[in-house]
C-alpha atoms as a PDB file:
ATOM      1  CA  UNK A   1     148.517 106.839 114.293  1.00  0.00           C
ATOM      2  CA  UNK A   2     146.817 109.104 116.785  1.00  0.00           C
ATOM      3  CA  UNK A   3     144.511 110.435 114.041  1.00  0.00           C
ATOM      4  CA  UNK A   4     143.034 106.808 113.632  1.00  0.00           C
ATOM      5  CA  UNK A   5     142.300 106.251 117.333  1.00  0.00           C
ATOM      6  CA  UNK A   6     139.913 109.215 116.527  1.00  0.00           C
ATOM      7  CA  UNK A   7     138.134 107.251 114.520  1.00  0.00           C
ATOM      8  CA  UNK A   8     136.941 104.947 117.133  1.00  0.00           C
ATOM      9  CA  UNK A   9     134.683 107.574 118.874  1.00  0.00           C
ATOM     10  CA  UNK A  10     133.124 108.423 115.065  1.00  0.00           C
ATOM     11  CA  UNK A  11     132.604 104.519 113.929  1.00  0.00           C
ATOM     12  CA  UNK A  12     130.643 104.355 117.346  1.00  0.00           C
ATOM     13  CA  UNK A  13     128.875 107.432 116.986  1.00  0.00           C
ATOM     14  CA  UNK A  14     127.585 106.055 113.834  1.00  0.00           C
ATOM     15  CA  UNK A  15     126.929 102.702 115.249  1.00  0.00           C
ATOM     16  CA  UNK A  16     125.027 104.302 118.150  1.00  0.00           C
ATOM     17  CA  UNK A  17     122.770 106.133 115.534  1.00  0.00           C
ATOM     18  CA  UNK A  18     121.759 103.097 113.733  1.00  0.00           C
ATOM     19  CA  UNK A  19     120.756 102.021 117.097  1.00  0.00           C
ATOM     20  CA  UNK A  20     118.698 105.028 117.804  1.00  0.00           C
ATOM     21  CA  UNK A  21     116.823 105.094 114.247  1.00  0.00           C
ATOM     22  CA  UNK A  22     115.867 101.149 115.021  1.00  0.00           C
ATOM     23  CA  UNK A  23     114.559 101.961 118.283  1.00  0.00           C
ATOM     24  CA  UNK A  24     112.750 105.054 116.757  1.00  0.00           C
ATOM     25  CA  UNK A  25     111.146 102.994 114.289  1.00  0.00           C
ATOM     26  CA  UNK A  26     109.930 100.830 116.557  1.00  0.00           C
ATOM     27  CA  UNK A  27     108.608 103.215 118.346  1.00  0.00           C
ATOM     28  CA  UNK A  28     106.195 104.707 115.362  1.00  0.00           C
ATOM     29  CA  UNK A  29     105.450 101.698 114.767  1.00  0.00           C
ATOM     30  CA  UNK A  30     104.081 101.070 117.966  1.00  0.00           C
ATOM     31  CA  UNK A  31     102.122 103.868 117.287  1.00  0.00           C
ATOM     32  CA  UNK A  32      99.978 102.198 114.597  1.00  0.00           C
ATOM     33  CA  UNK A  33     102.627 102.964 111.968  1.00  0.00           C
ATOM     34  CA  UNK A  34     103.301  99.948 109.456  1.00  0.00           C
ATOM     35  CA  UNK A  35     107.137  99.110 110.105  1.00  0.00           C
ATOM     36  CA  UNK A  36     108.626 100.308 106.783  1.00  0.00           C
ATOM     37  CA  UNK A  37     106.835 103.677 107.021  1.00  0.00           C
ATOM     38  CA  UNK A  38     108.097 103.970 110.352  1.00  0.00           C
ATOM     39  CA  UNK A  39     111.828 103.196 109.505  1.00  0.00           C
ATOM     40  CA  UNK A  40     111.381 105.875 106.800  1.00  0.00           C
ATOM     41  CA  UNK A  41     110.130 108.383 109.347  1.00  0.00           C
ATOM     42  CA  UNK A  42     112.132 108.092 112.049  1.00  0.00           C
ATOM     43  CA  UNK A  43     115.364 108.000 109.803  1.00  0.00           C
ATOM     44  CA  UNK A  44     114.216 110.865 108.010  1.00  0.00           C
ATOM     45  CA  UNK A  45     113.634 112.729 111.998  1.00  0.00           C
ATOM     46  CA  UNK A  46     117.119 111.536 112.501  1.00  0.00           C
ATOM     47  CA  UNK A  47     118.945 112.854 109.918  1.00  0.00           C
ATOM     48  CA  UNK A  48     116.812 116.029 109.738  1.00  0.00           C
ATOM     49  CA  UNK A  49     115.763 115.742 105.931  1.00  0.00           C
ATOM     50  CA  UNK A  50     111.959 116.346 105.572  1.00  0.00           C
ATOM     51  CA  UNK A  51     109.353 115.502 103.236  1.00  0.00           C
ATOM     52  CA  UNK A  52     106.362 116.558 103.083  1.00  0.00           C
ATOM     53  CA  UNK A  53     104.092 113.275 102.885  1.00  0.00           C
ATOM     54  CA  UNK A  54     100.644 112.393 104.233  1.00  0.00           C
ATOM     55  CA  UNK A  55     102.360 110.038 106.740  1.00  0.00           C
ATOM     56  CA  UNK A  56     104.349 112.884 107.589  1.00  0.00           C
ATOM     57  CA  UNK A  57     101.539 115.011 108.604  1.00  0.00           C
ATOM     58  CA  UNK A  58     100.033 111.884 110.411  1.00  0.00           C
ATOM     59  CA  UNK A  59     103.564 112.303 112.280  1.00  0.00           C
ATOM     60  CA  UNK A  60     102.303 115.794 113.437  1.00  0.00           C
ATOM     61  CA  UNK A  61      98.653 115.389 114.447  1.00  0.00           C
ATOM     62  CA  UNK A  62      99.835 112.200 116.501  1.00  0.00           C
ATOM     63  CA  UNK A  63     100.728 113.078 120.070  1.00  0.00           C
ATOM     64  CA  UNK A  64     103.120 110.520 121.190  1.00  0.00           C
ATOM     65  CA  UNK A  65     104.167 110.478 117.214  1.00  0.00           C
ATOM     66  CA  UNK A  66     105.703 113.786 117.910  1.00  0.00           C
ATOM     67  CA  UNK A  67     107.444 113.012 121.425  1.00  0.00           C
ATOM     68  CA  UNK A  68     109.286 110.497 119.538  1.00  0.00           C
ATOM     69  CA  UNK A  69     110.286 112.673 116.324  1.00  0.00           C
ATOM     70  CA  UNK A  70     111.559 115.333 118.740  1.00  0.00           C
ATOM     71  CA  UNK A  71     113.797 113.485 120.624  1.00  0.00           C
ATOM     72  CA  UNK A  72     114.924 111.729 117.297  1.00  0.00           C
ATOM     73  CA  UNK A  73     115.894 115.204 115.922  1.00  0.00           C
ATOM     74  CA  UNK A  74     117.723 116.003 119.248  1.00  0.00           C
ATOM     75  CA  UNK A  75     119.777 112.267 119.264  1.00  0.00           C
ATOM     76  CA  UNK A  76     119.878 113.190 115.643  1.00  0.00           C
ATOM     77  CA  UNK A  77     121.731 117.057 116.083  1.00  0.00           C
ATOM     78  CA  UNK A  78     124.156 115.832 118.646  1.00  0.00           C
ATOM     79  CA  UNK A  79     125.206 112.394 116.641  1.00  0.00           C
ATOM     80  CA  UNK A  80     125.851 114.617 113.498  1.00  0.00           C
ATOM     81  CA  UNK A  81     128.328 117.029 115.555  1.00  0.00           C
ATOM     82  CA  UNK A  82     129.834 113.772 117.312  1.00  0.00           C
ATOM     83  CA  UNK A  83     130.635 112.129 114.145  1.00  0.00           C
ATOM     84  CA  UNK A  84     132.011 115.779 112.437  1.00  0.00           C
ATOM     85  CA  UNK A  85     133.855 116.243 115.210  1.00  0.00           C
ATOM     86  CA  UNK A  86     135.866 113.187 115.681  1.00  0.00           C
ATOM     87  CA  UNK A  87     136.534 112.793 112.356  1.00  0.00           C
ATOM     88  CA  UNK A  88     137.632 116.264 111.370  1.00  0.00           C
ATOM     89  CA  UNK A  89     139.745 115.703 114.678  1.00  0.00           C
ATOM     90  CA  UNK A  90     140.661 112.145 113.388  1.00  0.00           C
ATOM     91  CA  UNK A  91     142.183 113.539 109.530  1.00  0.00           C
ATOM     92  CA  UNK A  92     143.543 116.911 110.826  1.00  0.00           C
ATOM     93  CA  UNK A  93     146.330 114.855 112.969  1.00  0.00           C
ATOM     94  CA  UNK A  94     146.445 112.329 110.341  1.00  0.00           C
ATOM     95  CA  UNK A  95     149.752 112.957 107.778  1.00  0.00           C
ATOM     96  CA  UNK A  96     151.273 111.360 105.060  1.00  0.00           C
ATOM     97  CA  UNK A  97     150.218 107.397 104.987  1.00  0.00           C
ATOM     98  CA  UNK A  98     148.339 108.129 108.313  1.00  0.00           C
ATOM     99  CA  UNK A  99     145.630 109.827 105.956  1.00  0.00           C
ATOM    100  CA  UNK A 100     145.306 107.023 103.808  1.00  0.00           C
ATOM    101  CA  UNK A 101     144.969 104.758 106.770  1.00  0.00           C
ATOM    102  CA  UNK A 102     142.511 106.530 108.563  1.00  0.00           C
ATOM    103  CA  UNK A 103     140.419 106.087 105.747  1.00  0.00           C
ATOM    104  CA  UNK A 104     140.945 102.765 104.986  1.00  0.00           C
ATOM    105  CA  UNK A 105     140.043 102.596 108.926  1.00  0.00           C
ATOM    106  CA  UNK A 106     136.868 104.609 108.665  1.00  0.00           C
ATOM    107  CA  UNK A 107     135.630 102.713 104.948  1.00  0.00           C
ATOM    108  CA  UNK A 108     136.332  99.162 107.008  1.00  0.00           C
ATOM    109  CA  UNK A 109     134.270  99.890 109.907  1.00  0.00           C
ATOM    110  CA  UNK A 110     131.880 101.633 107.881  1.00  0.00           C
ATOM    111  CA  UNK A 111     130.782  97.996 105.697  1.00  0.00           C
ATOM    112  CA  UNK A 112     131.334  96.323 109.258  1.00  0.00           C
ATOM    113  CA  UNK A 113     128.746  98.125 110.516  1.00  0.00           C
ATOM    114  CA  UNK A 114     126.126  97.973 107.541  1.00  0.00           C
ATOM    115  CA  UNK A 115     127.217  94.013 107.085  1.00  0.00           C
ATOM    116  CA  UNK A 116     126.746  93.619 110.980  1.00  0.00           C
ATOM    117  CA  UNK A 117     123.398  95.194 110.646  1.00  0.00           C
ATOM    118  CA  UNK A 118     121.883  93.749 107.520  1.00  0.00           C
ATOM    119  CA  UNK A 119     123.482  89.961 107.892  1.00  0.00           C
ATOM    120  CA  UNK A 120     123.202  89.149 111.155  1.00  0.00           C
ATOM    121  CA  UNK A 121     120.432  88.966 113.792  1.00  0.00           C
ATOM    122  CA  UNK A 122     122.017  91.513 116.000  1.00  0.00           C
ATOM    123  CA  UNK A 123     119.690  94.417 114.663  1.00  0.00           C
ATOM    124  CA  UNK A 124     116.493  91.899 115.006  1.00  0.00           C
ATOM    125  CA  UNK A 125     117.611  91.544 118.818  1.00  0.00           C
ATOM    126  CA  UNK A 126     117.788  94.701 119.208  1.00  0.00           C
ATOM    127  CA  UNK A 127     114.411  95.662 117.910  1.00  0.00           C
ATOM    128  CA  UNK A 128     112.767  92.874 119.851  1.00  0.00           C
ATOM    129  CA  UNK A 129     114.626  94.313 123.430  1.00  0.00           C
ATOM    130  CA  UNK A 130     113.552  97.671 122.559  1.00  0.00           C
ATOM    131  CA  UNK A 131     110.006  96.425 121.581  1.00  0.00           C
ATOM    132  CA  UNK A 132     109.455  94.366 124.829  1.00  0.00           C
ATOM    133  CA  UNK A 133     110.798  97.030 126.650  1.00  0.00           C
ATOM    134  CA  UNK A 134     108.074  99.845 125.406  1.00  0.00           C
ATOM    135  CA  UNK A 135     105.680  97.967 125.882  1.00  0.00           C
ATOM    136  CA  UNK A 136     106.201  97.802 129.429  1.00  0.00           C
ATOM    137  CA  UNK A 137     105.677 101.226 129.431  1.00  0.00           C
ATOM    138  CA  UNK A 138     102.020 100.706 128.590  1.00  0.00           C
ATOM    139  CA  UNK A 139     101.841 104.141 126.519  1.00  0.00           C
ATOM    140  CA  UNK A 140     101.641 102.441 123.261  1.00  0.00           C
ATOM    141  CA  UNK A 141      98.785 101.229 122.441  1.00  0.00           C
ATOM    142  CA  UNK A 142      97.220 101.545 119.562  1.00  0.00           C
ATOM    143  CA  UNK A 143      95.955 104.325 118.027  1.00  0.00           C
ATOM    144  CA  UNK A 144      95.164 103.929 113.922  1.00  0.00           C
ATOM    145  CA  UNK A 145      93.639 106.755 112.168  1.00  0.00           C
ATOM    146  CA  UNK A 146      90.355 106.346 110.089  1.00  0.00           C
ATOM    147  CA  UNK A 147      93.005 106.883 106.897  1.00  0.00           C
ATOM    148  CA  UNK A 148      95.291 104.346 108.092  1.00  0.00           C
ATOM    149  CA  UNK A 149      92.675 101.828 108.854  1.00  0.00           C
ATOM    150  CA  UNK A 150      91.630 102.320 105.209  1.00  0.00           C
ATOM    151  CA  UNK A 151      94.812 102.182 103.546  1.00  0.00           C
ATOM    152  CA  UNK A 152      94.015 105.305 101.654  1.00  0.00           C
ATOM    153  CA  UNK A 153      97.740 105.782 101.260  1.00  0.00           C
ATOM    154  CA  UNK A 154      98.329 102.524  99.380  1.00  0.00           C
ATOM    155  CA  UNK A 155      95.127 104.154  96.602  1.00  0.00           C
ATOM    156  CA  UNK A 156      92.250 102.760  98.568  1.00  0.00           C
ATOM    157  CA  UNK A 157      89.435 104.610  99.246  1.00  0.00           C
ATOM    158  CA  UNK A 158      85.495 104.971  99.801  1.00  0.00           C
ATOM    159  CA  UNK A 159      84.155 106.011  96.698  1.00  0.00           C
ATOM    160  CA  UNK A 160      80.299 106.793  95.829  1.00  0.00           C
ATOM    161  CA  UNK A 161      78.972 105.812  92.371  1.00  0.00           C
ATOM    162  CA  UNK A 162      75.493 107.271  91.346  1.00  0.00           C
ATOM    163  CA  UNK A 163      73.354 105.461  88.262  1.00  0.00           C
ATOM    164  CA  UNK A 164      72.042 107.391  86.050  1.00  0.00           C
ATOM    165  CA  UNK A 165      69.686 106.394  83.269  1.00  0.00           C
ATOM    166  CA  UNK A 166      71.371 104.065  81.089  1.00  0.00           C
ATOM    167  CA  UNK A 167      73.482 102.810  83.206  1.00  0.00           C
ATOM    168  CA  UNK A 168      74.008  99.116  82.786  1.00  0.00           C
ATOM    169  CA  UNK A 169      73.605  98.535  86.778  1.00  0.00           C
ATOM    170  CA  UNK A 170      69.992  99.670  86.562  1.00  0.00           C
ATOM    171  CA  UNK A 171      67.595  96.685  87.057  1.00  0.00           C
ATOM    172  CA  UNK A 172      70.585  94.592  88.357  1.00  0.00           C
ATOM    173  CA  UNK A 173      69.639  92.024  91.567  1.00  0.00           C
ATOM    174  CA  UNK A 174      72.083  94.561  94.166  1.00  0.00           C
ATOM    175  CA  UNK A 175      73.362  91.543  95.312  1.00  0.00           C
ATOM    176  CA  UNK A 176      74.244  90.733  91.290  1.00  0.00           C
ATOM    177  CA  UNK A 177      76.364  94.363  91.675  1.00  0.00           C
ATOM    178  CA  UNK A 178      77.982  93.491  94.448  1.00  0.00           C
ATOM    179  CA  UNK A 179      79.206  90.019  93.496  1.00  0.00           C
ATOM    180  CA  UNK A 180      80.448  91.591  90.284  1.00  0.00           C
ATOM    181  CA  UNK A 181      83.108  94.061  92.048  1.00  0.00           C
ATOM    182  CA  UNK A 182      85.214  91.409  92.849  1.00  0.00           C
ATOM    183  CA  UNK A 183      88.061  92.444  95.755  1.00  0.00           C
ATOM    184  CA  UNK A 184      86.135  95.231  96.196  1.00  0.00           C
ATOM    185  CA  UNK A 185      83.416  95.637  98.690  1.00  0.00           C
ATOM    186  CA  UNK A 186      80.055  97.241  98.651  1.00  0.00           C
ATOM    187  CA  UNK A 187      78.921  99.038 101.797  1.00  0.00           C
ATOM    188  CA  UNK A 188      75.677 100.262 101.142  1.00  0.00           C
ATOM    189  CA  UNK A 189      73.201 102.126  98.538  1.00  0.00           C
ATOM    190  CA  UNK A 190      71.941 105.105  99.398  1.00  0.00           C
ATOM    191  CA  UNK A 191      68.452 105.702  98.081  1.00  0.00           C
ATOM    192  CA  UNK A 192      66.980 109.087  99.191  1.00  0.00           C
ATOM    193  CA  UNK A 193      67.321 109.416 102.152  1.00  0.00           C
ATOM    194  CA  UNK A 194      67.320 105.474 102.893  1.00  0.00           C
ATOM    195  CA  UNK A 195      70.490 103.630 103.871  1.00  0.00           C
ATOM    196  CA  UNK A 196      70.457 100.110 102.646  1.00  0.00           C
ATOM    197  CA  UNK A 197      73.256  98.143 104.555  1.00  0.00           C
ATOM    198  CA  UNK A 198      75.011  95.436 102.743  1.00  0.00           C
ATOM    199  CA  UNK A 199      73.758  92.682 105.211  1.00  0.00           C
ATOM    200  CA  UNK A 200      70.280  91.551 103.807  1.00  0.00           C
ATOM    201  CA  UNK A 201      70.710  93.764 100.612  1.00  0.00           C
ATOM    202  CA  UNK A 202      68.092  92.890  98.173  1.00  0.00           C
ATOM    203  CA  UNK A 203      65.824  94.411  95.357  1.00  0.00           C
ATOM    204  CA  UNK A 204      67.130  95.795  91.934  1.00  0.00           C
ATOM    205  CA  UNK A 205      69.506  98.941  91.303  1.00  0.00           C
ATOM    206  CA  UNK A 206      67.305 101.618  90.255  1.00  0.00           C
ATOM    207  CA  UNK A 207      67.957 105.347  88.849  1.00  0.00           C
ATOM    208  CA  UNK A 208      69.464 107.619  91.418  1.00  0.00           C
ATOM    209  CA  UNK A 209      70.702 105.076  93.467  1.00  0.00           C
ATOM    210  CA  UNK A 210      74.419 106.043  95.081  1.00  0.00           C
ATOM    211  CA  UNK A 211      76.601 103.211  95.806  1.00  0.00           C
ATOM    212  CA  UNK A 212      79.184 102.888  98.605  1.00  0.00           C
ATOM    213  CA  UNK A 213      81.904 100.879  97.669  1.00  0.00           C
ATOM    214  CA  UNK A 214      85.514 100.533  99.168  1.00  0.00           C
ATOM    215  CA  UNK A 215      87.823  98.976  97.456  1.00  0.00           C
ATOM    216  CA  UNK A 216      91.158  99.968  94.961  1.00  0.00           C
ATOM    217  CA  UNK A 217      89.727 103.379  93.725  1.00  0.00           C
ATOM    218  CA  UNK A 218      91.785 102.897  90.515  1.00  0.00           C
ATOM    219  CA  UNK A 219      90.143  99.608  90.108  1.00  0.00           C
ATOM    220  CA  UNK A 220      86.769 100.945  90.178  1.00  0.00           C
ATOM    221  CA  UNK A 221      87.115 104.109  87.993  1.00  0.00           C
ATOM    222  CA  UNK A 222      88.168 100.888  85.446  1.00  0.00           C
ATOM    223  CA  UNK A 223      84.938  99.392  86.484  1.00  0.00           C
ATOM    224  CA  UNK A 224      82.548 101.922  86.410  1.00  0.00           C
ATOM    225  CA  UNK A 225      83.942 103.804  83.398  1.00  0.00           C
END
């Protein structure tokens, strides 16, 4: 029976890093991070697998992003030996039925721990205390990067479209062009070296014109095509 008392230390080792992870995430996303990118991160910090991802490398160029990684690779190292160690500690005493019940102990409080976390409000409280409680720090605020703010991740982008002759856009009210892109949105046309604004656009698309449009970039390669 000594084996299983091992097991106590390990379940809240584990319990503890589930903890950390949440609070990490809330950290990134405090950041400017949306919250499921930030859960990904900061688990993925934790449990020291990396990927290579543009968010990743958003991770890197981000000061305060990086304060947080490190110390959630640091929690991370030191939970990982805590939970080796107790449980190695917990089966190597553990003989005959008391291996069996050590991990019948360690599956049970295992799914007590995920159940506890997914089915009850316990991990929302948590997240709101640690929330409330960085931002009375007042060293998160906000700080979105031009790709972020963009979505480029999620396949947005800017995209310029020049017409050529033939093009069915050429003699087109602008305005006629811009109502036809639908959820996307038109941001100027660049003629020469002139910059017409959307605001006030008016006049017909002419040869050589370059349009700035934002919008799904997918989308408009379908459009434009």
């Amino acid at each position: 029976m000594g084996g299983v008392y091992l097991l106590v230390p390990t379940l809240a080792a584990i319990a503890i890093s589930m903890l950390i992870v949440r609070a990490g995430a809330i950290a990134l996303m405090m950041t400017g991070m949306s919250y499921e990118k930030a859960k990904f991160q900061s688990l993925s910090a934790f449990s020291g697998t990396g990927f290579t991802t543009r968010e990743a490398e958003r991770v890197v160029n981000n000061t305060r992003r990086r304060k947080i990684v490190s110390w959630l690779m640091i929690l991370g190292n030191v939970g990982v030996v805590t939970v080796i160690v107790t449980a190695t500690s917990s089966f190597a005493r553990a003989k005959g039925l008391g291996m069996g019940l050590s991990v019948v102990v360690l599956i049970a409080g295992l799914a007590l721990i995920v159940f506890l976390a997914r089915h009850t409000p316990l991990a929302r409280h948590w997240e709101t205390f640690i929330q409330s409680r960085l931002k009375q720090l007042k060293i998160f605020e906000e700080e979105v990067t031009v790709d972020e703010l963009l979505h480029i991740a999620e396949g947005y982008g800017v995209v310029r479209v020049h017409l050529q002759e033939g093009s069915i856009f050429i003699g087109k009210q602008l305005s006629e062009v811009y109502a036809d892109l639908g959820q996307s949105l038109l941001l100027g046309v660049e003629r020469g070296r002139q910059w017409l604004p959307t605001p006030g656009l008016t006049g017909n698309a002419a040869v050589g014109d370059c349009l700035v449009i934002y919008g799904k970039v997918g989308d408009l390669s379908e459009h434009f095509d």
